[in-house]
Protein backbone atom coordinates (compact mmCIF):
# COMPACT_ATOMS: atom_id res chain seq x y z
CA UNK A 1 31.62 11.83 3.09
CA UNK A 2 33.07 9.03 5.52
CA UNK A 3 30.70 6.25 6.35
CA UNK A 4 30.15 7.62 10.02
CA UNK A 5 28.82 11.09 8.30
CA UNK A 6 26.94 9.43 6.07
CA UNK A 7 25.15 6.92 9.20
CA UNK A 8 24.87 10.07 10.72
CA UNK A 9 22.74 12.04 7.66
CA UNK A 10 20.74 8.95 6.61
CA UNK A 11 19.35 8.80 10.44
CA UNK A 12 18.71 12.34 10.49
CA UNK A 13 16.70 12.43 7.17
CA UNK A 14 14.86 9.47 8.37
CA UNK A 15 13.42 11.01 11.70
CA UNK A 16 12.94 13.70 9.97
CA UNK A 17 10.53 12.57 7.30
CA UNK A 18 8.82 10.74 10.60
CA UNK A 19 8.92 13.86 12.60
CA UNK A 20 6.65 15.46 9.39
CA UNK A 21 4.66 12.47 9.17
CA UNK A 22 4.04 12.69 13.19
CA UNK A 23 3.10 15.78 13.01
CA UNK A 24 0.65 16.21 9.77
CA UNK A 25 -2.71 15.91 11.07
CA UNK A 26 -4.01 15.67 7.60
CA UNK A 27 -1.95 12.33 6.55
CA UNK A 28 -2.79 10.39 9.90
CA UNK A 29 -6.59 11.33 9.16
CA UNK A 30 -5.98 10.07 5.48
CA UNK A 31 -4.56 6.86 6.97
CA UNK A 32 -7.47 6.55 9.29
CA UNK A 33 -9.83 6.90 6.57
CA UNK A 34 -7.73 4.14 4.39
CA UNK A 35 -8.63 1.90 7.48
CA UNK A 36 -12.13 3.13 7.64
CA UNK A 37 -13.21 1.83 4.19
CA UNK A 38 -10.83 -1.39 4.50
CA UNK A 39 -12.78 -2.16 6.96
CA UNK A 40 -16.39 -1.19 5.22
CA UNK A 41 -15.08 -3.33 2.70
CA UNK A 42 -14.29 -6.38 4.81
CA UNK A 43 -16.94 -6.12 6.45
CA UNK A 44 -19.19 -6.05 3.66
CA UNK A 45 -17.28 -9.49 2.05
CA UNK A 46 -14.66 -7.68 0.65
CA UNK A 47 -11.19 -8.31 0.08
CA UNK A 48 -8.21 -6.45 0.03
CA UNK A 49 -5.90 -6.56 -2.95
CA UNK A 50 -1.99 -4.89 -3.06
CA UNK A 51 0.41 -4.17 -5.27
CA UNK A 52 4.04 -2.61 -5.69
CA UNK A 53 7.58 -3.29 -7.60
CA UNK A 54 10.71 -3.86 -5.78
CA UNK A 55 10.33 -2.91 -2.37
CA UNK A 56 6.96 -2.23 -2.43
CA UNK A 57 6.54 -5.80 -3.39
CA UNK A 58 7.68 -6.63 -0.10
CA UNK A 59 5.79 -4.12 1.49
CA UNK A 60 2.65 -5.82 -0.47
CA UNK A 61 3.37 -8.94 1.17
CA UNK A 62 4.38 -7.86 4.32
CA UNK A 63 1.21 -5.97 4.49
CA UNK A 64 -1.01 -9.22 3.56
CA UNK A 65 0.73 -11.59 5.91
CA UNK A 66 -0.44 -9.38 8.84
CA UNK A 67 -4.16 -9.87 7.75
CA UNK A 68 -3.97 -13.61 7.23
CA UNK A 69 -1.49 -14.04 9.99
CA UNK A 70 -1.70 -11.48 12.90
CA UNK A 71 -0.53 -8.21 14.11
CA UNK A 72 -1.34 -7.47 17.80
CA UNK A 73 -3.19 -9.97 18.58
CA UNK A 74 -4.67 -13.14 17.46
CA UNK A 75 -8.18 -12.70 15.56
CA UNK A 76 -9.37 -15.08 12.77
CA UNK A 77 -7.57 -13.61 9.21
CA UNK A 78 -8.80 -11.10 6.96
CA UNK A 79 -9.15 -11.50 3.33
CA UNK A 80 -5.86 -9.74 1.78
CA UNK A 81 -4.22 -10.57 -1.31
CA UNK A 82 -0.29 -9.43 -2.63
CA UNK A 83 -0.23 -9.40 -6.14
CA UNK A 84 3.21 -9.97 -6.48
CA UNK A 85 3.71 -13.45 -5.19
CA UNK A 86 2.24 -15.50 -8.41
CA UNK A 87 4.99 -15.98 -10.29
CA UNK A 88 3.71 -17.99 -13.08
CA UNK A 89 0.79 -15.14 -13.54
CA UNK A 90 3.62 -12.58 -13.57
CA UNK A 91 5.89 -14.19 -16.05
CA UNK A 92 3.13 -15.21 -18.37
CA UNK A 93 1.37 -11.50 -18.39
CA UNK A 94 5.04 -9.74 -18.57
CA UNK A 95 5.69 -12.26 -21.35
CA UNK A 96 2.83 -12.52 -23.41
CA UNK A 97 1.37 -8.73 -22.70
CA UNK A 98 3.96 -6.58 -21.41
CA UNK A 99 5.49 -5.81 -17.65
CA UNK A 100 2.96 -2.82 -17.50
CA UNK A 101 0.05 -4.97 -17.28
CA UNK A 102 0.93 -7.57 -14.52
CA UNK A 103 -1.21 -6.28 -11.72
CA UNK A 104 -3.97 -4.97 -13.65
CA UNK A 105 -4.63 -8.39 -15.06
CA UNK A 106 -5.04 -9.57 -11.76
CA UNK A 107 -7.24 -6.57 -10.86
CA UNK A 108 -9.18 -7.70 -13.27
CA UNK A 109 -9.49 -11.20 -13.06
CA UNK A 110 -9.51 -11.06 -8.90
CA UNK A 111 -11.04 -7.45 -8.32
CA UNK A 112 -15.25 -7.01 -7.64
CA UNK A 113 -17.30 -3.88 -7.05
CA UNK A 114 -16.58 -2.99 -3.12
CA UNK A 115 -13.15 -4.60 -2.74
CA UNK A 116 -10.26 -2.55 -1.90
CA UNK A 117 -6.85 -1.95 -4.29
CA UNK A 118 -3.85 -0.38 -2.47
CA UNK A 119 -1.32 0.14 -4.98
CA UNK A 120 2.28 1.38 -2.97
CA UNK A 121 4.87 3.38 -5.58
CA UNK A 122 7.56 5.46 -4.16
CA UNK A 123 7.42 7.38 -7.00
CA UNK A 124 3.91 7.51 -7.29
CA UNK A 125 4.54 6.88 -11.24
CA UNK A 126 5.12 3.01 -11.57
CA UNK A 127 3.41 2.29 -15.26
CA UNK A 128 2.16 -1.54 -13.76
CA UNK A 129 0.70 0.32 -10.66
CA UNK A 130 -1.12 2.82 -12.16
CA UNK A 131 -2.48 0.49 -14.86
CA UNK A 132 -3.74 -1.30 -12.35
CA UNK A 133 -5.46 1.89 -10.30
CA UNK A 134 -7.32 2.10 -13.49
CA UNK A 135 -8.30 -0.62 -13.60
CA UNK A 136 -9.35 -0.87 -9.86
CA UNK A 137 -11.44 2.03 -10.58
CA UNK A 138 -13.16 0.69 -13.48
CA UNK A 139 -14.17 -2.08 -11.51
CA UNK A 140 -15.51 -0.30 -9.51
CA UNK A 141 -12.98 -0.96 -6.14
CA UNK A 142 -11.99 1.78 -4.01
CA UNK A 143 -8.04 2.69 -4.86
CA UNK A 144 -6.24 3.41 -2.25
CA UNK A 145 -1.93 4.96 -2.79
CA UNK A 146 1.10 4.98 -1.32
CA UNK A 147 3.23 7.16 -2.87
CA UNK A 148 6.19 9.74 -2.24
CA UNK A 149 6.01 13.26 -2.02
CA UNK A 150 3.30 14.88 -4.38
CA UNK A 151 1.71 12.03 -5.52
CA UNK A 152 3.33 11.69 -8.78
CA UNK A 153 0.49 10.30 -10.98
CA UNK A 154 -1.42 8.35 -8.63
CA UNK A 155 -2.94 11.10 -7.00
CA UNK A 156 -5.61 11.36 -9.94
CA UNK A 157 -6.15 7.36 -9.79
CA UNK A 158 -6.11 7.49 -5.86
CA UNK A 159 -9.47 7.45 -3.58
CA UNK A 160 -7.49 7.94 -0.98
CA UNK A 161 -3.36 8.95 -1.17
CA UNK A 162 -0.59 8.75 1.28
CA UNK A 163 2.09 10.73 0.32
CA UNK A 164 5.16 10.20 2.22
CA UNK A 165 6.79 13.33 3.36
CA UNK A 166 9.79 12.57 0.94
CA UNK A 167 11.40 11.80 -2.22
CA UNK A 168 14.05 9.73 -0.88
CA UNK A 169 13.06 6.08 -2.16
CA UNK A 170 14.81 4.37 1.37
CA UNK A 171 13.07 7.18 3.89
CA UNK A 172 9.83 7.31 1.36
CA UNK A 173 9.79 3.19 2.22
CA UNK A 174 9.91 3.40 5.76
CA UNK A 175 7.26 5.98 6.31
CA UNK A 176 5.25 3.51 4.46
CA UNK A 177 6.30 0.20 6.01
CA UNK A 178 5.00 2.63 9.61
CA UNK A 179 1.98 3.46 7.81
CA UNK A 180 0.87 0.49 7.32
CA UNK A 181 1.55 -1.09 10.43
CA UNK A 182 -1.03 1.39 11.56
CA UNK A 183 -3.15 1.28 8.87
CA UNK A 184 -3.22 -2.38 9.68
CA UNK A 185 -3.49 -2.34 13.14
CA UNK A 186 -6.56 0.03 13.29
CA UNK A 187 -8.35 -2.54 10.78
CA UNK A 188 -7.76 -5.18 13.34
CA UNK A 189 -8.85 -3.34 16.17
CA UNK A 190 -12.49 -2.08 14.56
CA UNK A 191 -12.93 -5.85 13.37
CA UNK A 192 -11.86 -7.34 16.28
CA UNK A 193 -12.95 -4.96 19.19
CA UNK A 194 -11.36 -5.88 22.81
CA UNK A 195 -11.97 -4.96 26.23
């Protein structure tokens, strides 16, 4: 395949995957419901805590900054935390206990009954991620998912589940760097309401 025919595939796989997304009524109501207890949760004192490997990392932290920083519009920041941006808690967990338990330490030690966890796997099977679902759950946060198509093994740890209408890890990605612009957006426009 030359590099023009594969430009020309990639695009067409990606607006497809957002041409499913746009037009599945029940994963835009899932997302509004992820925003709906967000906000409960902020609202309530709550916090926001994320998680993901690789590129979800980034999407973790991408997904904090526009709480503490802005997205739309300015509004005092909201209390979100990435858990992949401590790298002395990361090397000392992966190092002492074992890569599969770096996020649900900090779960643990970070995490309180009504806060929100929002693990993002493309696969939906990352070992660290859904150790720290578990634990999420056991302390009694509401676990929220990003995932791929089907779910992989989050869906039975997941509150609430995104499934991105793909198994492609690049496509899978940008459905859910779009869904959480939204997801993010909505959250600032129920706490910050505007004329």
């Amino acid at each position: 395949m030359s590099h023009a025919a594969y430009v020309t595939d990639y695009l067409a796989h990606s607006v497809a995957a957002m041409n499913a997304f746009a037009a599945d009524g029940t994963l835009q109501a899932t997302l509004l419901r992820m925003a709906e207890v967000t906000t409960a949760a902020m609202r309530a004192g709550g916090k926001l805590l994320i998680a993901g490997n690789g590129g979800s990392a980034a999407d973790a932290q991408h997904i904090a900054g526009e709480f503490i920083s802005r997205l739309m519009f300015d509004h005092p920041p909201l209390p979100a935390i990435a858990l992949t941006t401590d790298t002395s808690a990361l090397t000392a967990t992966a190092n002492d206990y074992g890569y599969e338990q770096v996020f649900e330490r900090q779960v643990i030690a970070l995490g309180r009954r009504g806060d929100v966890f929002l693990g993002i796997s493309t696969s939906g099977n990352s070992p660290n991620v859904l150790r720290a679902l578990a634990a999420a759950r056991a302390q009694g946060l509401t676990t929220l998912g990003f995932a791929g198509k089907g779910g992989g093994k989050m869906a039975d740890l997941c509150d609430l589940l995104l499934p991105a209408p793909s198994t492609w890890t690049p496509i899978v990605q940008q459905i859910h760097i779009t869904a959480a612009h939204i997801y993010c957006a909505v959250i600032e426009r129920d706490m910050f309401p505007r004329a």
